[in-house]
C-alpha atoms as a PDB file:
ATOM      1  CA  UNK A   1     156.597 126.919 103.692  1.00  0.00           C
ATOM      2  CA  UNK A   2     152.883 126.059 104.399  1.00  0.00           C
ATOM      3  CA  UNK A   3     153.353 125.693 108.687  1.00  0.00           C
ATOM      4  CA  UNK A   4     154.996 129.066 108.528  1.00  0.00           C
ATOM      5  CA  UNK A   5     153.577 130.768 105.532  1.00  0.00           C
ATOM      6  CA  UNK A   6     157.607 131.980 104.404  1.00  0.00           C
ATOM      7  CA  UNK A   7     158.232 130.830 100.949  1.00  0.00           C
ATOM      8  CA  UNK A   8     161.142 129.266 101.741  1.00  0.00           C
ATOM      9  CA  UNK A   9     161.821 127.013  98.520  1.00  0.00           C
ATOM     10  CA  UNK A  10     162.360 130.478  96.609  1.00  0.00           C
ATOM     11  CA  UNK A  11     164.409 131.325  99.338  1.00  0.00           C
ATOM     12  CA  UNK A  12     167.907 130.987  99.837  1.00  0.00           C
ATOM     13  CA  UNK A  13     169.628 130.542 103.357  1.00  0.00           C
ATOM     14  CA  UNK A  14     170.457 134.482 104.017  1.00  0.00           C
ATOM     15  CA  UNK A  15     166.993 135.857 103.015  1.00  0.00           C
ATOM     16  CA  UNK A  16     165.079 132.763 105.443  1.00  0.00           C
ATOM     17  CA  UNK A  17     166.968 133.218 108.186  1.00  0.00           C
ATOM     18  CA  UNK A  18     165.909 136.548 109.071  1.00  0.00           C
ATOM     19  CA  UNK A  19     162.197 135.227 108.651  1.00  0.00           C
ATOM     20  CA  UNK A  20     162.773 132.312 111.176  1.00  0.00           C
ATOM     21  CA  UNK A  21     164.208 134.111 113.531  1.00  0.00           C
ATOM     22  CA  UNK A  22     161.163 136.467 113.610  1.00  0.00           C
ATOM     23  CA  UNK A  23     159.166 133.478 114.090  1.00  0.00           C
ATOM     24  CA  UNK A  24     157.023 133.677 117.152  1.00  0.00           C
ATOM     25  CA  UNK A  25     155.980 130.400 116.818  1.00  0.00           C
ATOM     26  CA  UNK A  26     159.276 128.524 116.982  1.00  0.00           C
ATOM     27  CA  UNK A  27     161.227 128.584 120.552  1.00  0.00           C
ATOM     28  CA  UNK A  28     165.011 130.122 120.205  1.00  0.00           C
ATOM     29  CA  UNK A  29     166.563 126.379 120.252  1.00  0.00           C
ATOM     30  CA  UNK A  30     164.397 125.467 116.864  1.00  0.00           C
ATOM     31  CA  UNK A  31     165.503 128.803 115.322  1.00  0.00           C
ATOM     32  CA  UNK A  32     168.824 127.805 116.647  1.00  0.00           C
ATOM     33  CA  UNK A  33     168.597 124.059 115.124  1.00  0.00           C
ATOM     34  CA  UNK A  34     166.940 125.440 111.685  1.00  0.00           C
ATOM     35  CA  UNK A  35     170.584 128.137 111.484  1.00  0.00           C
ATOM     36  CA  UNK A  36     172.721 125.266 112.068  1.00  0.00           C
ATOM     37  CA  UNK A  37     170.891 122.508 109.719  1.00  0.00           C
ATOM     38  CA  UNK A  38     170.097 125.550 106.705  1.00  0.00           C
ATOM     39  CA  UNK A  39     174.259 126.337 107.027  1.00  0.00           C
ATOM     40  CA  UNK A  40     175.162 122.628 107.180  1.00  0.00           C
ATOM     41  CA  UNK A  41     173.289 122.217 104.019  1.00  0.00           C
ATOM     42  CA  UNK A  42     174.654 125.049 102.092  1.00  0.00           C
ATOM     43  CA  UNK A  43     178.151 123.303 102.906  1.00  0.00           C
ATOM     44  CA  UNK A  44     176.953 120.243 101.640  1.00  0.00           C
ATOM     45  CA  UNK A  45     174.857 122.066  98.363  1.00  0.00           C
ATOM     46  CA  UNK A  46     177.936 124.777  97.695  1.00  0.00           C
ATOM     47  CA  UNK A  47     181.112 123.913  99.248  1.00  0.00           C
ATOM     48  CA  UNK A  48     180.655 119.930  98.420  1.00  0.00           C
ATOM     49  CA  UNK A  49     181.275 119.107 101.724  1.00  0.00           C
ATOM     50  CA  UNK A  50     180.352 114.833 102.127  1.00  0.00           C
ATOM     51  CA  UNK A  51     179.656 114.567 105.599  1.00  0.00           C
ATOM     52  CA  UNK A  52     179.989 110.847 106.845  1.00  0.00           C
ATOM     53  CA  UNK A  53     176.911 109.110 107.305  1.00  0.00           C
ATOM     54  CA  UNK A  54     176.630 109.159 111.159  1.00  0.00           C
ATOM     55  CA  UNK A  55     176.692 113.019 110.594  1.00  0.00           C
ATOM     56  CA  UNK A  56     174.150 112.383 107.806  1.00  0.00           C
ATOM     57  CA  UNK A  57     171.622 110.276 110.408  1.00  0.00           C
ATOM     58  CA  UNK A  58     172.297 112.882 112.875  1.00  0.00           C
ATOM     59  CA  UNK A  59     171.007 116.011 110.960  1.00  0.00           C
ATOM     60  CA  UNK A  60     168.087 113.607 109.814  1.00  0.00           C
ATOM     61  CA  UNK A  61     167.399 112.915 113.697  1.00  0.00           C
ATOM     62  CA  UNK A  62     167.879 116.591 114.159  1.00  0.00           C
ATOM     63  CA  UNK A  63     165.629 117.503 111.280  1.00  0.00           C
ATOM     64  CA  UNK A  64     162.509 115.247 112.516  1.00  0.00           C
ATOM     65  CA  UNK A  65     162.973 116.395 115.762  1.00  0.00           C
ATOM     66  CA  UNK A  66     162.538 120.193 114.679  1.00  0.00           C
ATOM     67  CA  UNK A  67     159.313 119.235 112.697  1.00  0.00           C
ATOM     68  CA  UNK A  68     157.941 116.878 116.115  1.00  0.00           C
ATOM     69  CA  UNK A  69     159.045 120.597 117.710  1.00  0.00           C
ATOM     70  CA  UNK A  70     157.268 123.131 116.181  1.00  0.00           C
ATOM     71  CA  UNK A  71     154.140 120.890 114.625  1.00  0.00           C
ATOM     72  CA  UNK A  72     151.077 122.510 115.805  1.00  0.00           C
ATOM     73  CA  UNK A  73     148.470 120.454 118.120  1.00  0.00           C
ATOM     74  CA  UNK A  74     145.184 121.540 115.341  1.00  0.00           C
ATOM     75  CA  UNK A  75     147.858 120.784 111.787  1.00  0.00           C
ATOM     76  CA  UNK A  76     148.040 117.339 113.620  1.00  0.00           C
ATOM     77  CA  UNK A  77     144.804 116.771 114.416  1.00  0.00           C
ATOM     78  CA  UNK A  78     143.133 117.651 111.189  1.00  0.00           C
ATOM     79  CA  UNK A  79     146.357 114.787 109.594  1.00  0.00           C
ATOM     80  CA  UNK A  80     145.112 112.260 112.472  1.00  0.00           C
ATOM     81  CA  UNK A  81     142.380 112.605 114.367  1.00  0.00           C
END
């Protein structure tokens, strides 16, 4: 929400993805690794799905890598330096 400016805890899945996607900041493989963590999570949220953990520590690895990905060099600094 705040790196971004999309209020994307209001949001649900459909109406973010459209934002993302417009994102200039974010290469197409983040906007392609935020689709496929936001629909893996509305499986888990909606459908129930219980992914086994070594699916679980993947999307986490996934996840931190998106946020190493698209952190901005002056957002880190001003955290930091």
């Amino acid at each position: 929400s705040n790196r971004f400016s999309i209020p994307a805890v209001e949001q649900t899945t459909q109406e973010l993805l459209p934002e993302i996607m417009g994102l200039m900041e974010m290469n197409d493989a983040a906007k392609s690794g935020m689709r496929e963590f936001l629909n893996h999570s509305d499986m888990v949220k909606f459908a129930k799905y219980l992914p086994p953990q070594d699916e679980v520590e993947a999307n986490e690895q996934k996840v931190i890598k998106l946020i190493e990905e698209t952190k901005s060099e002056e957002f880190f600094c001003r955290r930091k330096c």
